[in-house]
C-alpha atoms as a PDB file:
ATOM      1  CA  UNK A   1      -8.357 -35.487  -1.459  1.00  0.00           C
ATOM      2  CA  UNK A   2      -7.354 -32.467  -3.657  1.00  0.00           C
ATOM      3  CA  UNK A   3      -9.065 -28.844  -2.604  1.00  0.00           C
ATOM      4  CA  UNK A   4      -9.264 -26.032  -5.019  1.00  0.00           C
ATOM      5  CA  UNK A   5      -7.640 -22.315  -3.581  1.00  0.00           C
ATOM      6  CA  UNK A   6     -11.395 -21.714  -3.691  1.00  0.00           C
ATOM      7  CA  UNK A   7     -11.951 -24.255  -1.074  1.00  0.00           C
ATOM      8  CA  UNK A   8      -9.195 -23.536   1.265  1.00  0.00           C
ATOM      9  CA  UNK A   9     -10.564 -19.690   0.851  1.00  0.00           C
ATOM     10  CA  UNK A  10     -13.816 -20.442   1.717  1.00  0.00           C
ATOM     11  CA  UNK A  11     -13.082 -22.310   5.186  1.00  0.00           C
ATOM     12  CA  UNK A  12     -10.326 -19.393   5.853  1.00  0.00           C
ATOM     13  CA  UNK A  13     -13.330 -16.952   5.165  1.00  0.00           C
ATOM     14  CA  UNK A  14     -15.275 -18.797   7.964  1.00  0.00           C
ATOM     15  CA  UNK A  15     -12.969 -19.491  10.306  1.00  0.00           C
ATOM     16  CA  UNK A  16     -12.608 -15.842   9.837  1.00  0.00           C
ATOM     17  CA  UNK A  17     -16.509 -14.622  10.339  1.00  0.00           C
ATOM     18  CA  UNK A  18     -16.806 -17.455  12.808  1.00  0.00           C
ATOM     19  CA  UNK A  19     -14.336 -15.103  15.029  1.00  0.00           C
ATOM     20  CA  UNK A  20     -15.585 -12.029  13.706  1.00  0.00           C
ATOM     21  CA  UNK A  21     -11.941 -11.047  12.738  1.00  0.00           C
ATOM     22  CA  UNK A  22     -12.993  -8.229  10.634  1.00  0.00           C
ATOM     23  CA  UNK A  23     -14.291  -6.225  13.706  1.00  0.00           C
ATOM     24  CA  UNK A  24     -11.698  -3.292  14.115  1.00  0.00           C
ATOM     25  CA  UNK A  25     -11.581  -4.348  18.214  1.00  0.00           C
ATOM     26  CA  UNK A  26     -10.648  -7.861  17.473  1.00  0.00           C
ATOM     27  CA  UNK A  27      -7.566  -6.288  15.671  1.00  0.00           C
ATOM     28  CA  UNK A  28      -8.152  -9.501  13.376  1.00  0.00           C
ATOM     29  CA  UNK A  29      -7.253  -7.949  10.240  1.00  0.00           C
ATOM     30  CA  UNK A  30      -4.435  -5.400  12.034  1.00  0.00           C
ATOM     31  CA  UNK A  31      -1.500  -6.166   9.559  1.00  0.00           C
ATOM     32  CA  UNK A  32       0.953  -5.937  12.359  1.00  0.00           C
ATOM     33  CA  UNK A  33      -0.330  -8.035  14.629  1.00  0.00           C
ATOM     34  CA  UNK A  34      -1.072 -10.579  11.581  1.00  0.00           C
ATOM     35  CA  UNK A  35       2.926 -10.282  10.512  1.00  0.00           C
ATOM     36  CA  UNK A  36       3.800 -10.894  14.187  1.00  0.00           C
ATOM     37  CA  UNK A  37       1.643 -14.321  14.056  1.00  0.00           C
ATOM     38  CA  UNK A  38       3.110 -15.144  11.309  1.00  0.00           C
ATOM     39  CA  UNK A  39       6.506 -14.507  12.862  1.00  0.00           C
ATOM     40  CA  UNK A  40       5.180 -16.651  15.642  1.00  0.00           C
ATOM     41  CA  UNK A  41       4.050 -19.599  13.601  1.00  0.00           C
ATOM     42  CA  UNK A  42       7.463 -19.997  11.466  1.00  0.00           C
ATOM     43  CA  UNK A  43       9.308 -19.946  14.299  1.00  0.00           C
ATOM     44  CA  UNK A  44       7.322 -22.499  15.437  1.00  0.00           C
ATOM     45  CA  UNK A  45       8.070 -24.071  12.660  1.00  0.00           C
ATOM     46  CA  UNK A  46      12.100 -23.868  12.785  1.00  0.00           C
ATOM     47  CA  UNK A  47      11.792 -25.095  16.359  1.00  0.00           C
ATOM     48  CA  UNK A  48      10.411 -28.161  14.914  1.00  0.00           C
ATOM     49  CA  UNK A  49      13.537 -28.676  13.040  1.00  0.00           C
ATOM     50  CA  UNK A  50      15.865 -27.842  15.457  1.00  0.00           C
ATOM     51  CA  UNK A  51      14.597 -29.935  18.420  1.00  0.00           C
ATOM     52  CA  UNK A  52      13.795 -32.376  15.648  1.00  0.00           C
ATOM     53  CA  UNK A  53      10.228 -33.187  16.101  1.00  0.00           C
ATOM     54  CA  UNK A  54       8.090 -35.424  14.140  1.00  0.00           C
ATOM     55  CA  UNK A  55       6.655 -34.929  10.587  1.00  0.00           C
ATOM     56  CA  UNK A  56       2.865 -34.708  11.727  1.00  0.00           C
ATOM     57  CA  UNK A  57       3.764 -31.329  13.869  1.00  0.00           C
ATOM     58  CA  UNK A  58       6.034 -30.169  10.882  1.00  0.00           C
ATOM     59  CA  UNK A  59       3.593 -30.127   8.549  1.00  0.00           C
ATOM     60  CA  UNK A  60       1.067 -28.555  11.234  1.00  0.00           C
ATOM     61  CA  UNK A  61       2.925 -25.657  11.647  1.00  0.00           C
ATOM     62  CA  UNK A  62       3.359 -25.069   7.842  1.00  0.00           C
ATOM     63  CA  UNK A  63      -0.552 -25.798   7.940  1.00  0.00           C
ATOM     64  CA  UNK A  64      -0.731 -22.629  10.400  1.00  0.00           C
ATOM     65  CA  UNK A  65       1.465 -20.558   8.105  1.00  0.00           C
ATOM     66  CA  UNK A  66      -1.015 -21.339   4.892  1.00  0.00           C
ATOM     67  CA  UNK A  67      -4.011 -20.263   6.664  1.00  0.00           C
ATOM     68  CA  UNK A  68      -2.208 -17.132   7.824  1.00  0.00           C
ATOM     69  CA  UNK A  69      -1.337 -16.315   4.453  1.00  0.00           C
ATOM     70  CA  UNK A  70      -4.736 -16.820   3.281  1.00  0.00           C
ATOM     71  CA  UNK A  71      -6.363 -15.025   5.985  1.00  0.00           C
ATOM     72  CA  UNK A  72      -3.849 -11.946   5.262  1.00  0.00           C
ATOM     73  CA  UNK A  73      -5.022 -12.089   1.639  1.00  0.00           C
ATOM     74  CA  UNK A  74      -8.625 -11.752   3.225  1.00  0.00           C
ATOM     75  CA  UNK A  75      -7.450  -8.882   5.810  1.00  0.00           C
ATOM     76  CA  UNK A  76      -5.979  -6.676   2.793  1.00  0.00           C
ATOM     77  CA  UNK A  77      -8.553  -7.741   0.342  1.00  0.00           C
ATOM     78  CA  UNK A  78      -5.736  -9.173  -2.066  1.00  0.00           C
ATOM     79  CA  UNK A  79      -6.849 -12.029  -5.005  1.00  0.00           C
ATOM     80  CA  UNK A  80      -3.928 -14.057  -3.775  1.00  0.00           C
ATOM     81  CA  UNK A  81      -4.619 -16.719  -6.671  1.00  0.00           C
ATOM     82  CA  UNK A  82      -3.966 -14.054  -9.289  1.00  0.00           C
ATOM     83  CA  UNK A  83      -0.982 -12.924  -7.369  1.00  0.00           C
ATOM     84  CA  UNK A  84       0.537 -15.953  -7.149  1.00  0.00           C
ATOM     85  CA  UNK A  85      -0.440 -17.112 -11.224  1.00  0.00           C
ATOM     86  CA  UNK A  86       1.521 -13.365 -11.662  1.00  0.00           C
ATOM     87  CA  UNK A  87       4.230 -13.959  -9.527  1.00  0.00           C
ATOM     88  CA  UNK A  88       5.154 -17.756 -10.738  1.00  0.00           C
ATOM     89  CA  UNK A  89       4.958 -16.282 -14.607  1.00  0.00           C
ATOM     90  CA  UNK A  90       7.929 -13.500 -13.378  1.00  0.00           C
ATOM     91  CA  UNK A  91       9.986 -15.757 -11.012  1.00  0.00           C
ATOM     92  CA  UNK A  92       9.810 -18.805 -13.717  1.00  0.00           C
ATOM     93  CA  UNK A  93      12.003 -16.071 -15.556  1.00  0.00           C
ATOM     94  CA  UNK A  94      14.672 -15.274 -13.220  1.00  0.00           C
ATOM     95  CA  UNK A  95      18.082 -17.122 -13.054  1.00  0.00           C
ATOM     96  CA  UNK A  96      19.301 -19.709 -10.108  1.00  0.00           C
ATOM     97  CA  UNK A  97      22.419 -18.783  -8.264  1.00  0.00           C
ATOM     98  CA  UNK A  98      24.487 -21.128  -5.817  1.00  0.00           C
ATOM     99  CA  UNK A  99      24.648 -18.718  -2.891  1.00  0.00           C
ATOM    100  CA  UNK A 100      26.756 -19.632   0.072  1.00  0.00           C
ATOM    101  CA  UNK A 101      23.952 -21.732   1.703  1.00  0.00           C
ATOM    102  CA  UNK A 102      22.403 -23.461  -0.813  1.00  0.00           C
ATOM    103  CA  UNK A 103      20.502 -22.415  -4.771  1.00  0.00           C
ATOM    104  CA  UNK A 104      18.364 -19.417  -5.033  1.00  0.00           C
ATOM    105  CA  UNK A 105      15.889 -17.954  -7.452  1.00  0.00           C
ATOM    106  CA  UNK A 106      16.270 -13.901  -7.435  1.00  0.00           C
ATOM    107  CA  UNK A 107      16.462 -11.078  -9.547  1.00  0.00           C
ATOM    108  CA  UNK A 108      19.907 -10.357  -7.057  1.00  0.00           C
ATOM    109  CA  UNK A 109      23.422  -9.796  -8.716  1.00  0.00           C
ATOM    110  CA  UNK A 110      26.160 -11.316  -6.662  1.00  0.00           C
ATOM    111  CA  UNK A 111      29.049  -8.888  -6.500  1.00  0.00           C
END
């Protein structure tokens, strides 16, 4: 089943209201404390690399991480759709480099 960004807003929007997030005591749209659960969730998701746990919980935690990034686009009133169309159109520009870990897509100059 394929969902739009518009679908996937609208149940982040909910889960959202459901919890009343936007309610300065619930701190649910406190930037800081949204960065640190995002902090939380990837590590979450490294720790399901490194003590090499199953797909399923893998893609989970990379689950948590989308609806975290959609819920900060809701918390700082961002169109994250736009961004994103923008962003893809600049980084589709920029040269790969072969760092010392692997290929990367940056506007960096190696020295």
């Amino acid at each position: 089943m394929s969902q739009t960004y518009a679908d996937m807003l609208s149940q982040v929007k909910d889960f959202h209201d459901k919890h009343e997030f936007s309610k300065k005591e619930n701190n649910g749209h406190d930037m800081a404390y949204r960065i640190l659960l995002t902090i939380e969730e990837l590590g979450e998701l490294a720790e399901c690399f490194t003590k090499g746990k199953p797909h399923s919980e893998k893609a989970e935690e990379l689950a948590d991480i989308l609806i975290l990034t959609i819920g900060h686009a809701i918390a700082m009133d961002v169109d994250l759709e736009a961004a994103f169309n923008e962003k893809m159109k600049e980084i589709m520009t920029r040269p790969a480099i072969k760092g010392e870990f692997g290929i990367r897509v940056t506007k960096y100059q190696q020295q």
